[in-house]
C-alpha atoms as a PDB file:
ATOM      1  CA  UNK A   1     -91.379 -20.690 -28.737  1.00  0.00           C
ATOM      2  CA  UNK A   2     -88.949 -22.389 -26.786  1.00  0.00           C
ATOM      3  CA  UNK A   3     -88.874 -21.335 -22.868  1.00  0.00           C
ATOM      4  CA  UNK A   4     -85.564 -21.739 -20.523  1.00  0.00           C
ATOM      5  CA  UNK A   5     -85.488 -21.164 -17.209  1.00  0.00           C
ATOM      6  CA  UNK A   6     -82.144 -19.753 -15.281  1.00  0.00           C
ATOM      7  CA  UNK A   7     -81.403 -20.136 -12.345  1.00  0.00           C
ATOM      8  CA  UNK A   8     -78.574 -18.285 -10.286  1.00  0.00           C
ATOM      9  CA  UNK A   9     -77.693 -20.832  -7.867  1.00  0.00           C
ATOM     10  CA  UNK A  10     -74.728 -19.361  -5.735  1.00  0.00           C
ATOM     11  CA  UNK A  11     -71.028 -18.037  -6.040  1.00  0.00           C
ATOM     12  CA  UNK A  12     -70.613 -18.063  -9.654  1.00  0.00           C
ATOM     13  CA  UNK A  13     -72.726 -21.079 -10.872  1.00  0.00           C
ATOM     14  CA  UNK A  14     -75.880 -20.609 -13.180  1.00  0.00           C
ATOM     15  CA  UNK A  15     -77.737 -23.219 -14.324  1.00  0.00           C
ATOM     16  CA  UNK A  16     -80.225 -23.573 -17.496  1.00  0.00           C
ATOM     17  CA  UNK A  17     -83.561 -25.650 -16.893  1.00  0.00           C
ATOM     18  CA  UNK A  18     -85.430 -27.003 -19.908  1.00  0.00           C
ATOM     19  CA  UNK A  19     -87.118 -29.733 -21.613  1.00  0.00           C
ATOM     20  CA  UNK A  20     -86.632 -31.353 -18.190  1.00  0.00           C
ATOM     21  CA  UNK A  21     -82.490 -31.203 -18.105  1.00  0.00           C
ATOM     22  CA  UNK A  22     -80.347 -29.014 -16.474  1.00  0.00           C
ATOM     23  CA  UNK A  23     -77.306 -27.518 -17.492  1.00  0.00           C
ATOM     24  CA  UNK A  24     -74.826 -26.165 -14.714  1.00  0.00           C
ATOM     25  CA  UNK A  25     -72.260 -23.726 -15.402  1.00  0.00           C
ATOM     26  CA  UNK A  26     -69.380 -22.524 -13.105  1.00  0.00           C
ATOM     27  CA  UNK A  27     -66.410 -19.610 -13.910  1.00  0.00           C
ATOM     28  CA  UNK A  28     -63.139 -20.765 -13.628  1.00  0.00           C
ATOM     29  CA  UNK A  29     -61.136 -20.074 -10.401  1.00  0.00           C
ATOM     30  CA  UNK A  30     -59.179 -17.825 -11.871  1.00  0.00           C
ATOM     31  CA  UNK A  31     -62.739 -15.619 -12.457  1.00  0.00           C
ATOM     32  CA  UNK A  32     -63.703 -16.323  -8.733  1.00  0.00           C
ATOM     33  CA  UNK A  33     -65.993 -19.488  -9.426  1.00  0.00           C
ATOM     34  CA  UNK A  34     -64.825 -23.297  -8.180  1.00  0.00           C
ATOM     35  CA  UNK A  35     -64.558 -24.440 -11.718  1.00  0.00           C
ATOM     36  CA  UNK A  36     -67.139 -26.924 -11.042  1.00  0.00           C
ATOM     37  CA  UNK A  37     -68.880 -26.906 -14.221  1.00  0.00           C
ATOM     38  CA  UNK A  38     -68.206 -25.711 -17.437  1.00  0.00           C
ATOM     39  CA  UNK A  39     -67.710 -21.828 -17.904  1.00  0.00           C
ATOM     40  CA  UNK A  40     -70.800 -20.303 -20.214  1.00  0.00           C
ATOM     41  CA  UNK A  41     -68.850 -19.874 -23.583  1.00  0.00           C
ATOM     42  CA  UNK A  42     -67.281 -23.170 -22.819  1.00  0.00           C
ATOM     43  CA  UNK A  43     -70.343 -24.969 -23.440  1.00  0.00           C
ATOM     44  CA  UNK A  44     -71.320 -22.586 -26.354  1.00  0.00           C
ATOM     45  CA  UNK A  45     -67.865 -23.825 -28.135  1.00  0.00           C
ATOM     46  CA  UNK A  46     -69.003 -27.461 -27.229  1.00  0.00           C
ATOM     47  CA  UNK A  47     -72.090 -26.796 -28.863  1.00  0.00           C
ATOM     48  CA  UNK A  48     -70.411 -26.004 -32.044  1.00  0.00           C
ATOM     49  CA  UNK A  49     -68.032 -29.407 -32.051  1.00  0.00           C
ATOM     50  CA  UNK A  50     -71.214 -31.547 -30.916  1.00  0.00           C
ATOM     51  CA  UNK A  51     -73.619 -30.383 -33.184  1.00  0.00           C
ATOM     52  CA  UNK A  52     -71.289 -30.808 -36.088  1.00  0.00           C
ATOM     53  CA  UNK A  53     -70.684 -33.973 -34.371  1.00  0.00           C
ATOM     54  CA  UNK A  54     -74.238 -34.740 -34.579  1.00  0.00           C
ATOM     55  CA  UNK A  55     -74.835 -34.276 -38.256  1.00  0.00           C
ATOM     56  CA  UNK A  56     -71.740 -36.518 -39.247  1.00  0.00           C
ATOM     57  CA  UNK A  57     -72.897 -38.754 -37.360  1.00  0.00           C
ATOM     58  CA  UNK A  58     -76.220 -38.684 -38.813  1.00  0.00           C
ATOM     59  CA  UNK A  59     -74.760 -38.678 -42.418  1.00  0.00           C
ATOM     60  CA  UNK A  60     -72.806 -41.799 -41.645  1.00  0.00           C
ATOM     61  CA  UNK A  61     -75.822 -43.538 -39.773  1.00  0.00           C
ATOM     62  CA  UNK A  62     -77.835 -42.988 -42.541  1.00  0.00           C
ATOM     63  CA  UNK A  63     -75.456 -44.495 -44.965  1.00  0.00           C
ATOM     64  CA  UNK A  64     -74.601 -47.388 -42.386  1.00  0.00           C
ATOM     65  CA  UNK A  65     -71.244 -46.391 -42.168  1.00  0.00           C
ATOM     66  CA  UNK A  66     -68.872 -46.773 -39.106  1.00  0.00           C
ATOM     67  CA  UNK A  67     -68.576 -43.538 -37.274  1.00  0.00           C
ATOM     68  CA  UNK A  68     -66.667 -45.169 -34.058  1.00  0.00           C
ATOM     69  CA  UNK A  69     -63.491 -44.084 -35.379  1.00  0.00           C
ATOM     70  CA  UNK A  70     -64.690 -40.787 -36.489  1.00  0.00           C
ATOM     71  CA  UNK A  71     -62.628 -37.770 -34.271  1.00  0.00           C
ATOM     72  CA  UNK A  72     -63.554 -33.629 -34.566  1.00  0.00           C
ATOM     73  CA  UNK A  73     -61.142 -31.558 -32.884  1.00  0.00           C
ATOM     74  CA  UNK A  74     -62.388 -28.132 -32.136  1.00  0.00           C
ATOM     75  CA  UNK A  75     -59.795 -25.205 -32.221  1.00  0.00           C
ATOM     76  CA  UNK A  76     -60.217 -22.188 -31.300  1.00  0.00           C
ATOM     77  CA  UNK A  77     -58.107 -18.824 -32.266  1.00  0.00           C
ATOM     78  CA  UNK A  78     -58.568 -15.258 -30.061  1.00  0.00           C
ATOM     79  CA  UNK A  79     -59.001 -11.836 -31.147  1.00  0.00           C
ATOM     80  CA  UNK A  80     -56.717 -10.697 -28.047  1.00  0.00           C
ATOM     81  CA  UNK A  81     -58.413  -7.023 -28.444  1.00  0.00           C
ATOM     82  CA  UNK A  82     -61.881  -8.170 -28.381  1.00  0.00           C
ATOM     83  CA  UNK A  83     -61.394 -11.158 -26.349  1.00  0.00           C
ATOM     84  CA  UNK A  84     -63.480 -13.079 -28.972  1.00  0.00           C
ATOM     85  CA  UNK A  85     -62.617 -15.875 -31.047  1.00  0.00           C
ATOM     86  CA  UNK A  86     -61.526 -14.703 -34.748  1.00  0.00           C
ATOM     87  CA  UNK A  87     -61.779 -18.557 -36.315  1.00  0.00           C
ATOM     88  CA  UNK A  88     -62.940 -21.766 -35.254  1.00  0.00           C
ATOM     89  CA  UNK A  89     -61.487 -24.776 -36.800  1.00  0.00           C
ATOM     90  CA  UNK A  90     -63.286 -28.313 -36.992  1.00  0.00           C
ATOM     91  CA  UNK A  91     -61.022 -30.674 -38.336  1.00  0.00           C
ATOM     92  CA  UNK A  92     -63.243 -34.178 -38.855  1.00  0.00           C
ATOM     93  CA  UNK A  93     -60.481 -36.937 -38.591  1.00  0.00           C
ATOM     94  CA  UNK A  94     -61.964 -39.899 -40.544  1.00  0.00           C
ATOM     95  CA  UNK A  95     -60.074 -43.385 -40.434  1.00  0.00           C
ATOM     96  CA  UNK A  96     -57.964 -44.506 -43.185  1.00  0.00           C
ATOM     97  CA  UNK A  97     -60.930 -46.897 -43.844  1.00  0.00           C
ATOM     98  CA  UNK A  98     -63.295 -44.284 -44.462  1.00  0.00           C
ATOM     99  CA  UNK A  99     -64.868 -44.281 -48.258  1.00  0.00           C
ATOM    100  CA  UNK A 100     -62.944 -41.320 -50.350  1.00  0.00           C
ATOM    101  CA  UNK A 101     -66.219 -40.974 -51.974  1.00  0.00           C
ATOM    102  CA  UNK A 102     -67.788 -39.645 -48.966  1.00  0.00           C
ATOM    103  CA  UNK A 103     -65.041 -37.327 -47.691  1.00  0.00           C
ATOM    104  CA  UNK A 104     -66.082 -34.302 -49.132  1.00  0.00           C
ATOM    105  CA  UNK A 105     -69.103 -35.040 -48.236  1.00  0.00           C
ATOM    106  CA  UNK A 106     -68.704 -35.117 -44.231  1.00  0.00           C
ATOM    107  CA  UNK A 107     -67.125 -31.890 -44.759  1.00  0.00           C
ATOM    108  CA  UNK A 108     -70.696 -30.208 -46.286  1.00  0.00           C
ATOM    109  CA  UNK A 109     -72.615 -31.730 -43.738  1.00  0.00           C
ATOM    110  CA  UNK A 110     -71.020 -30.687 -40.640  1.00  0.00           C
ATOM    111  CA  UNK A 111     -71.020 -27.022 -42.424  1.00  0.00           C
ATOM    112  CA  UNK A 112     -74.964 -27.461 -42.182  1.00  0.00           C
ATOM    113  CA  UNK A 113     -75.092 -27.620 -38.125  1.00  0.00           C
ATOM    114  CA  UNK A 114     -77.840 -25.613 -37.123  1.00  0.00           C
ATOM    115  CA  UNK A 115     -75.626 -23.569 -34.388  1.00  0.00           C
ATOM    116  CA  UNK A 116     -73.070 -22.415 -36.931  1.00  0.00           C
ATOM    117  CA  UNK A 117     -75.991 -21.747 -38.464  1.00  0.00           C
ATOM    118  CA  UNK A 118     -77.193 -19.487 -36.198  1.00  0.00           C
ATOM    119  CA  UNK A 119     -73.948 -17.519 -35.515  1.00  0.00           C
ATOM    120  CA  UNK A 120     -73.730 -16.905 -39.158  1.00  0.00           C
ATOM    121  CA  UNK A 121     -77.448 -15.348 -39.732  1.00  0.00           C
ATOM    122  CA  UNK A 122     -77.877 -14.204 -35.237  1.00  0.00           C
ATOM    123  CA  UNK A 123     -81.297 -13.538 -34.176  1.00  0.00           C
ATOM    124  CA  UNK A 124     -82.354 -10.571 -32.626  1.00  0.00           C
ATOM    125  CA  UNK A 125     -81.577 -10.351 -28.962  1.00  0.00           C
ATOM    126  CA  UNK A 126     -84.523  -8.552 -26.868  1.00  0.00           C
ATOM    127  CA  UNK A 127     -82.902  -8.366 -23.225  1.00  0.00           C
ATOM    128  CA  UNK A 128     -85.689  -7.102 -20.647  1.00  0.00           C
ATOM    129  CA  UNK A 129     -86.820  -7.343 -16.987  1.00  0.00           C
ATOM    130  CA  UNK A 130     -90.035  -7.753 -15.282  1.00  0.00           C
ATOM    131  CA  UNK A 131     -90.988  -8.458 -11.727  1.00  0.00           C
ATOM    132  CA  UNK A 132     -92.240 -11.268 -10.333  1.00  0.00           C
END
């Protein structure tokens, strides 16, 4: 079991301790934070682009292929009603030096990143309090 610790550290800022980093979060102006961090679901859209980052990456390291050039741009489309996103599109933009044999196959990988993953099959969420 993995263990994070939050922390609710004034105005609208929230941080996440673990594995000894820290992640601060902020809420937009707009929302009545300073915008001095990324908003919550900002990062969890990051996490999407960077882990599919991570396993092209891998792919290409693993194949000693150049991955400098390598781009993912991260869209995102709203549900206005639910205020939700209805797709996310990860378009990998691979050099014009980039081996047409391995095209396809940058596409599968990134489809395998764990936190797609994880939306697509969601664990059970068991929300509680205790005191301290």
């Amino acid at each position: 079991m993995k263990t994070l610790t939050i922390t609710l550290d004034g105005g609208k800022k929230v941080s996440a301790h673990f594995q000894g980093h820290t992640v601060l979060t902020d809420q937009p102006v707009g929302a009545g934070g300073e915008n001095s961090a990324p908003a919550p679901f900002d990062l969890f859209l990051a996490s999407l682009g960077t882990c599919a980052g991570i396993y092209v990456k891998s792919f290409c390291d693993q194949r000693n292929l150049p991955s400098d050039n390598i781009r993912i741009i991260q869209t995102v489309e709203y549900d206005p009603d639910k205020r939700l996103p209805s797709k996310i599109g990860i378009n990998i933009q691979l050099p014009p030096d980039f081996p047409e044999k391995y095209r396809d196959a940058v596409v599968n990988v990134a489809q395998l990143c764990a936190v797609k993953r994880a939306i697509a099959d969601p664990p059970v969420f068991d929300v509680f309090s205790s005191v301290i």
